[in-house]
N, C-alpha and C. Protein backbone atom coordinates (compact mmCIF):
# COMPACT_ATOMS: atom_id res chain seq x y z
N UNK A 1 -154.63 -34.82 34.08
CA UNK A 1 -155.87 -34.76 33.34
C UNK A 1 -155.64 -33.91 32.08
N UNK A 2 -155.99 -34.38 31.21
CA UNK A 2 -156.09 -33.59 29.66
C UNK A 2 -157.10 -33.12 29.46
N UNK A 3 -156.95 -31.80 29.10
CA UNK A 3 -158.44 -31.12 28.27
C UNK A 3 -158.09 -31.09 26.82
N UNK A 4 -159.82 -30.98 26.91
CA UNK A 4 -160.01 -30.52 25.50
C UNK A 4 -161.00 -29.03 25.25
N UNK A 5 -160.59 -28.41 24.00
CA UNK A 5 -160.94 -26.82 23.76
C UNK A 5 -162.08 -27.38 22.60
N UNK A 6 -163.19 -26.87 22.84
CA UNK A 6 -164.28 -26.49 21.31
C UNK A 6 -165.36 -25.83 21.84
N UNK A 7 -165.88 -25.44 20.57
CA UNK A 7 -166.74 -25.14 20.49
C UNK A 7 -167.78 -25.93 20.97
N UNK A 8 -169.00 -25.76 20.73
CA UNK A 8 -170.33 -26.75 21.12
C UNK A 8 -171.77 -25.76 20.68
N UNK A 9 -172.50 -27.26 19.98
CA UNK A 9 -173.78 -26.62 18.61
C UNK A 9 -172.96 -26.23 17.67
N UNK A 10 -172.20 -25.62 17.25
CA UNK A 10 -171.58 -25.65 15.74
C UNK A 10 -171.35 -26.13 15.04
N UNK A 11 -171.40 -27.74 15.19
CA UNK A 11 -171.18 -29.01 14.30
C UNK A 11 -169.42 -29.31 14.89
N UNK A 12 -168.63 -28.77 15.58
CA UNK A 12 -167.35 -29.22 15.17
C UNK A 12 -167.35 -30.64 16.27
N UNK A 13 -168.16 -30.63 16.93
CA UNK A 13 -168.00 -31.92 17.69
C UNK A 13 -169.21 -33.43 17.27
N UNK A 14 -168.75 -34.71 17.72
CA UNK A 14 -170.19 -35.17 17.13
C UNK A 14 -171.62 -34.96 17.28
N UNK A 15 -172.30 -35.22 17.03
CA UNK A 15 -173.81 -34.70 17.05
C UNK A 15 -174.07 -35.07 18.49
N UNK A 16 -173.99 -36.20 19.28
CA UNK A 16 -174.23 -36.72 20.22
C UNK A 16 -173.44 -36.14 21.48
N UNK A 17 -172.18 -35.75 21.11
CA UNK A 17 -171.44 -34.79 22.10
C UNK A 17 -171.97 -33.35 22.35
N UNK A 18 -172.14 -32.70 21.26
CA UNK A 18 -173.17 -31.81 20.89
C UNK A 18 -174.32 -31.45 22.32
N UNK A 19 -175.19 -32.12 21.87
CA UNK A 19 -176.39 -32.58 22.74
C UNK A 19 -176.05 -33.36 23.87
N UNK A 20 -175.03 -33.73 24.81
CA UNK A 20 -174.83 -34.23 25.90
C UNK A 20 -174.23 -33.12 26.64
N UNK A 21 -173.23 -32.10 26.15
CA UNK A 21 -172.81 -30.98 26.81
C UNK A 21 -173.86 -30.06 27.40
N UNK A 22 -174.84 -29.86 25.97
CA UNK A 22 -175.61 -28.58 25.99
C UNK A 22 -176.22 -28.91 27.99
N UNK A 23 -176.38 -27.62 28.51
CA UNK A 23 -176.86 -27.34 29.61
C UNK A 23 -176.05 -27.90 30.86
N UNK A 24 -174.81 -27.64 30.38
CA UNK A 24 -173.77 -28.64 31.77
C UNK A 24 -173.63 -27.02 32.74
N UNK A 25 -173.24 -27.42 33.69
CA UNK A 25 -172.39 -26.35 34.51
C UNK A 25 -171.12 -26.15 34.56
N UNK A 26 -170.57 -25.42 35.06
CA UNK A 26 -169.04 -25.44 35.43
C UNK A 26 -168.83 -25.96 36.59
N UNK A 27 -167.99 -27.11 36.88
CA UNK A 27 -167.94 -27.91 38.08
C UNK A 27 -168.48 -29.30 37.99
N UNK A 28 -169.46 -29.03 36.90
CA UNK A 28 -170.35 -30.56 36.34
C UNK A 28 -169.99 -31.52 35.93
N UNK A 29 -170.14 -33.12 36.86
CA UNK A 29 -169.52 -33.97 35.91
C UNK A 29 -170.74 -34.54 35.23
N UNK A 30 -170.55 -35.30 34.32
CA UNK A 30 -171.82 -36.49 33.68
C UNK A 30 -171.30 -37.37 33.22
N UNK A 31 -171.55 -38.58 32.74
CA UNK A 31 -171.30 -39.16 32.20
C UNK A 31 -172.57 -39.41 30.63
N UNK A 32 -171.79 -39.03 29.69
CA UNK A 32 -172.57 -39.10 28.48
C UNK A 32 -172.50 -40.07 27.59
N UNK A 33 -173.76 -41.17 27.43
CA UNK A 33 -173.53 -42.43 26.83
C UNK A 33 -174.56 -42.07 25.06
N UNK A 34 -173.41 -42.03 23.84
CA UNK A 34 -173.61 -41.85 22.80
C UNK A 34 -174.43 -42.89 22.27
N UNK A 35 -175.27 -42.88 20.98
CA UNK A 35 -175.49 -44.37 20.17
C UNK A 35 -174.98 -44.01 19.00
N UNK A 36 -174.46 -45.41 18.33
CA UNK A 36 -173.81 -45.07 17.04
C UNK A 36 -174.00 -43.95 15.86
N UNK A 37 -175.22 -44.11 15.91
CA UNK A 37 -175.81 -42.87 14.80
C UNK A 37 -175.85 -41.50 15.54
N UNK A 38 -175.32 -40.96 16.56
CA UNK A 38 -175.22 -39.63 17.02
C UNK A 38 -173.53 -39.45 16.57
N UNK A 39 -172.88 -40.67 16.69
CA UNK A 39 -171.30 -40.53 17.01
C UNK A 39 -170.60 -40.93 15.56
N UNK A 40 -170.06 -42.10 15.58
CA UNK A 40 -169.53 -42.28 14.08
C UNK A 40 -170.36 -43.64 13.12
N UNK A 41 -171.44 -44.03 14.03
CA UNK A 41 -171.96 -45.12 12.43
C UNK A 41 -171.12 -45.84 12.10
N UNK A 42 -171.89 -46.31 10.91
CA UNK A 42 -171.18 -47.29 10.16
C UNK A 42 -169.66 -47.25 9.82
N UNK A 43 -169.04 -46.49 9.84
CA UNK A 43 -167.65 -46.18 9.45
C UNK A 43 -166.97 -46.19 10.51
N UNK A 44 -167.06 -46.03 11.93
CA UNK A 44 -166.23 -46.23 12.49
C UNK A 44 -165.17 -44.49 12.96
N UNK A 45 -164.27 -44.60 13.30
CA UNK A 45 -162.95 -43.78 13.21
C UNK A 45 -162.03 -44.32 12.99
N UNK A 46 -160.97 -44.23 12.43
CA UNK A 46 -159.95 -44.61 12.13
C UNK A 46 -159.40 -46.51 13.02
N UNK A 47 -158.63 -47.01 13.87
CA UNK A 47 -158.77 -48.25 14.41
C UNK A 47 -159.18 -47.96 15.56
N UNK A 48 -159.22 -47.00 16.33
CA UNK A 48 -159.90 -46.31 17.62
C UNK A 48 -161.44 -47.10 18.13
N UNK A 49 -162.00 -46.51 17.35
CA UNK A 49 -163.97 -46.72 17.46
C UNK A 49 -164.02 -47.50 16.24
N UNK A 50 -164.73 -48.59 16.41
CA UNK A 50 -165.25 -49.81 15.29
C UNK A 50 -166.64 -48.98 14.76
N UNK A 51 -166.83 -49.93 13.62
CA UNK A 51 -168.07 -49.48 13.08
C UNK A 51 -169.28 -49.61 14.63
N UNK A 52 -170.61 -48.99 14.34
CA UNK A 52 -171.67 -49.23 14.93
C UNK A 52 -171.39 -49.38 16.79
N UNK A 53 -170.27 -48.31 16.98
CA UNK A 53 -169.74 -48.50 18.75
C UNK A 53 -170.76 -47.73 18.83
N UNK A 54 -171.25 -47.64 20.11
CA UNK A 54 -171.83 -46.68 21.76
C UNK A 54 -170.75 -46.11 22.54
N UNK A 55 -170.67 -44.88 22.40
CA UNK A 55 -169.25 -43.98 23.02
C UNK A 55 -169.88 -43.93 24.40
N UNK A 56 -168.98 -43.73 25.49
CA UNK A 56 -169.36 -43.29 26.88
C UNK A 56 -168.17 -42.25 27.21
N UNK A 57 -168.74 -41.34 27.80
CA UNK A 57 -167.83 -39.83 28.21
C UNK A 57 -168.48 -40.09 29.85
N UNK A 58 -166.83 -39.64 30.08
CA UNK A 58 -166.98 -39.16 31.66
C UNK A 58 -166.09 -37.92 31.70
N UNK A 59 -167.46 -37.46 31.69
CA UNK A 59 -166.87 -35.33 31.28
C UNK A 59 -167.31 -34.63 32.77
N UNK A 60 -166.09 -33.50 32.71
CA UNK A 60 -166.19 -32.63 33.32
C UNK A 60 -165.78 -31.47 33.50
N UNK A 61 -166.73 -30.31 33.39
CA UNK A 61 -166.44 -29.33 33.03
C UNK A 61 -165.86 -28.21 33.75
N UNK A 62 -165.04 -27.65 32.92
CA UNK A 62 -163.65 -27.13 33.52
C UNK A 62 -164.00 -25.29 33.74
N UNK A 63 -164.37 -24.83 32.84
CA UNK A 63 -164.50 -23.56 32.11
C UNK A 63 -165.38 -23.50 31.13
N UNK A 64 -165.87 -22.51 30.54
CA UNK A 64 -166.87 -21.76 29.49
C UNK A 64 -166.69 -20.11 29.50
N UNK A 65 -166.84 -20.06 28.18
CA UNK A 65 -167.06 -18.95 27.73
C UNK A 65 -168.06 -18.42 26.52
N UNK A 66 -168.25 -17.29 25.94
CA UNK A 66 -169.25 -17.39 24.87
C UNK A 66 -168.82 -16.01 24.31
N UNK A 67 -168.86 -15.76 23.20
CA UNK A 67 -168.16 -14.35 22.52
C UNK A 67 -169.25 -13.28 22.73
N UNK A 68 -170.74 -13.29 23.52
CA UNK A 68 -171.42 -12.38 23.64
C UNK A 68 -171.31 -12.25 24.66
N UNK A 69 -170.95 -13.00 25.73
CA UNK A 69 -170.48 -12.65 27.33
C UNK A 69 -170.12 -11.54 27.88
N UNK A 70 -170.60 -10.78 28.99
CA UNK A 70 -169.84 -9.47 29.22
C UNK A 70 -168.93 -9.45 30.22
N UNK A 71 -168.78 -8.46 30.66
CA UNK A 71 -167.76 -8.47 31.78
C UNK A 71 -168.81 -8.41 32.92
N UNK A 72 -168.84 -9.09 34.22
CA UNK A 72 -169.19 -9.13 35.47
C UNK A 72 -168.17 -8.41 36.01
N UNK A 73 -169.34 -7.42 37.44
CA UNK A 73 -168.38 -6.41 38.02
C UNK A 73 -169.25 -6.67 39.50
N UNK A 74 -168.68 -7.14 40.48
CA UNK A 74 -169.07 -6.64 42.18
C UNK A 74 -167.97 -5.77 42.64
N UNK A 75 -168.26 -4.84 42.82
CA UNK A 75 -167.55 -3.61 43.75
C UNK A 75 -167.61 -3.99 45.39
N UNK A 76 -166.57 -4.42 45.56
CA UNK A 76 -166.24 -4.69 46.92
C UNK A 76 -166.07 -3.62 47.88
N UNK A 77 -165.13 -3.05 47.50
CA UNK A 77 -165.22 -1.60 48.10
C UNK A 77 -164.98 -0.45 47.72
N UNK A 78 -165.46 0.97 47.47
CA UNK A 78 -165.68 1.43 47.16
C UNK A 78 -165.45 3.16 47.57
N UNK A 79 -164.34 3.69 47.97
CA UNK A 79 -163.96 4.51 49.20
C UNK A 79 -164.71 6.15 49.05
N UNK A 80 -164.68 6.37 50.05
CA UNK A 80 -165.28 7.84 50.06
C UNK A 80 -164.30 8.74 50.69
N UNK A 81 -164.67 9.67 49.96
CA UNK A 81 -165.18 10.01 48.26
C UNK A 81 -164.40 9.95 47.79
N UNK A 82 -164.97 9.30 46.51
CA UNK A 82 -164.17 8.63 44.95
C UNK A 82 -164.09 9.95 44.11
N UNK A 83 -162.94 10.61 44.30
CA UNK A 83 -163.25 11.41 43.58
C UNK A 83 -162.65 11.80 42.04
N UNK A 84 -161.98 10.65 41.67
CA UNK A 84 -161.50 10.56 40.29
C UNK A 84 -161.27 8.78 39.81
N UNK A 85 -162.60 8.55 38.71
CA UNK A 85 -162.59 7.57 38.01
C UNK A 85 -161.83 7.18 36.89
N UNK A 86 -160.82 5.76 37.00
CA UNK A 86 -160.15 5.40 35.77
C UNK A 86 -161.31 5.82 34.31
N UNK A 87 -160.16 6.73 33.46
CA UNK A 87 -160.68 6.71 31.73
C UNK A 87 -159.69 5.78 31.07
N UNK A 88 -160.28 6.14 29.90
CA UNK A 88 -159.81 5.69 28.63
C UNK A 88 -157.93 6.43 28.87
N UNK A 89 -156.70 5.53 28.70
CA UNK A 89 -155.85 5.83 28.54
C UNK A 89 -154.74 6.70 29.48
N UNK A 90 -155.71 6.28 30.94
CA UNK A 90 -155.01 6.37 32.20
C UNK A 90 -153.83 5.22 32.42
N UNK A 91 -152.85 5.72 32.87
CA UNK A 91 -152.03 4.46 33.59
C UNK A 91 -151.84 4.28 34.58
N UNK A 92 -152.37 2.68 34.41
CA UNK A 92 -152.74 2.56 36.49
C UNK A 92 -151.58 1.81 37.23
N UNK A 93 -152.06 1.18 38.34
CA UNK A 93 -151.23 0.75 39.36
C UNK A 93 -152.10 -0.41 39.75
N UNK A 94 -152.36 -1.46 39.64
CA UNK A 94 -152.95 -2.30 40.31
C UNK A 94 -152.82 -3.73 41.04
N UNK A 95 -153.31 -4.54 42.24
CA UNK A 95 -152.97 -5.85 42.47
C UNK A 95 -153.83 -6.52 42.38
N UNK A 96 -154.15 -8.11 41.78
CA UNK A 96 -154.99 -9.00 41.47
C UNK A 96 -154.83 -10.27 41.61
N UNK A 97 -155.27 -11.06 42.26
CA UNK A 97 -155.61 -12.44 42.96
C UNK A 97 -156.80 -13.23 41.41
N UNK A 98 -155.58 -13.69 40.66
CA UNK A 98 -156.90 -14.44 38.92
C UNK A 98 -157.06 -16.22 39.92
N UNK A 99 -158.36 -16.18 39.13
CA UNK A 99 -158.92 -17.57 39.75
C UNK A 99 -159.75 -18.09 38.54
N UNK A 100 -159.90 -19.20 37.78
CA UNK A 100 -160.52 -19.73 37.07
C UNK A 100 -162.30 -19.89 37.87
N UNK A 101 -163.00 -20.08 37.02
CA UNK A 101 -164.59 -20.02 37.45
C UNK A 101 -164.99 -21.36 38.61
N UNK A 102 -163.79 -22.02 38.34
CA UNK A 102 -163.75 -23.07 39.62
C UNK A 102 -163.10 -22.88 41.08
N UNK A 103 -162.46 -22.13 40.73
CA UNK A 103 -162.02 -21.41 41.72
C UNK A 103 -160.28 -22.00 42.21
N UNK A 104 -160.47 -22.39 40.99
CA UNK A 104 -158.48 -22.48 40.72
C UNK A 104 -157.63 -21.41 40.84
N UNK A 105 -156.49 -21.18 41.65
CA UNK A 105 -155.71 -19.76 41.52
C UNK A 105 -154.89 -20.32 40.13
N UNK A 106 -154.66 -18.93 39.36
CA UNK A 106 -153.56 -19.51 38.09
C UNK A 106 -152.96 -17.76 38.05
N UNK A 107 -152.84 -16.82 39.21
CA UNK A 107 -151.76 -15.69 39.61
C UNK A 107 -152.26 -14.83 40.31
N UNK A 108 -151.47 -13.91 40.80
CA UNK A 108 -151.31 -13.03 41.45
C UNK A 108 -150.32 -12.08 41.70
């Protein structure tokens, strides 16, 4: 399977892709059926899409992110007593199990 990376509402995708993403989930499939005037019109794309096509997407979403996003924190456990918290410019020791928001492992 191939992905693809963009943005979305910023204009870099077509108008109709745009507005078929907005409000997906992660895990979400849809299928998104364009009309010419959301996608490429009269012109076409290059020999790909003819003038005046209806695009159909069978999307599914992989990941998201957003540059105002923060960090999420659940404290699993928590030992007593804690009696000295990581600062600024401590060097630590740590082990971590990474999982994509789908719940893909990609290390440990």
């Amino acid at each position: 399977m191939s992905t693809y990376d963009t943005y979305v509402g910023i204009g870099w995708l077509i108008k109709g892709m745009d507005e078929g993403l907005l409000g997906m989930c992660v895990g979400e499939r849809r299928i998104i059926i364009i009309p010419p005037f959301l996608a490429y019109g009269e012109t076409g794309y290059g020999s790909d899409i003819p003038p005046q096509a209806s695009l159909v997407f069978d999307t599914l979403l992989l990941d998201l992110h957003n540059q105002n996003d923060t960090v999420s924190i659940e404290k699993l456990v928590v030992p007593e007593p804690c009696t000295r918290q990581i600062e600024t410019g401590d060097f630590i020791r740590y082990h971590y199990n990474g999982s994509l928001l789908d719940g893909t492992f990609f290390d440990s």
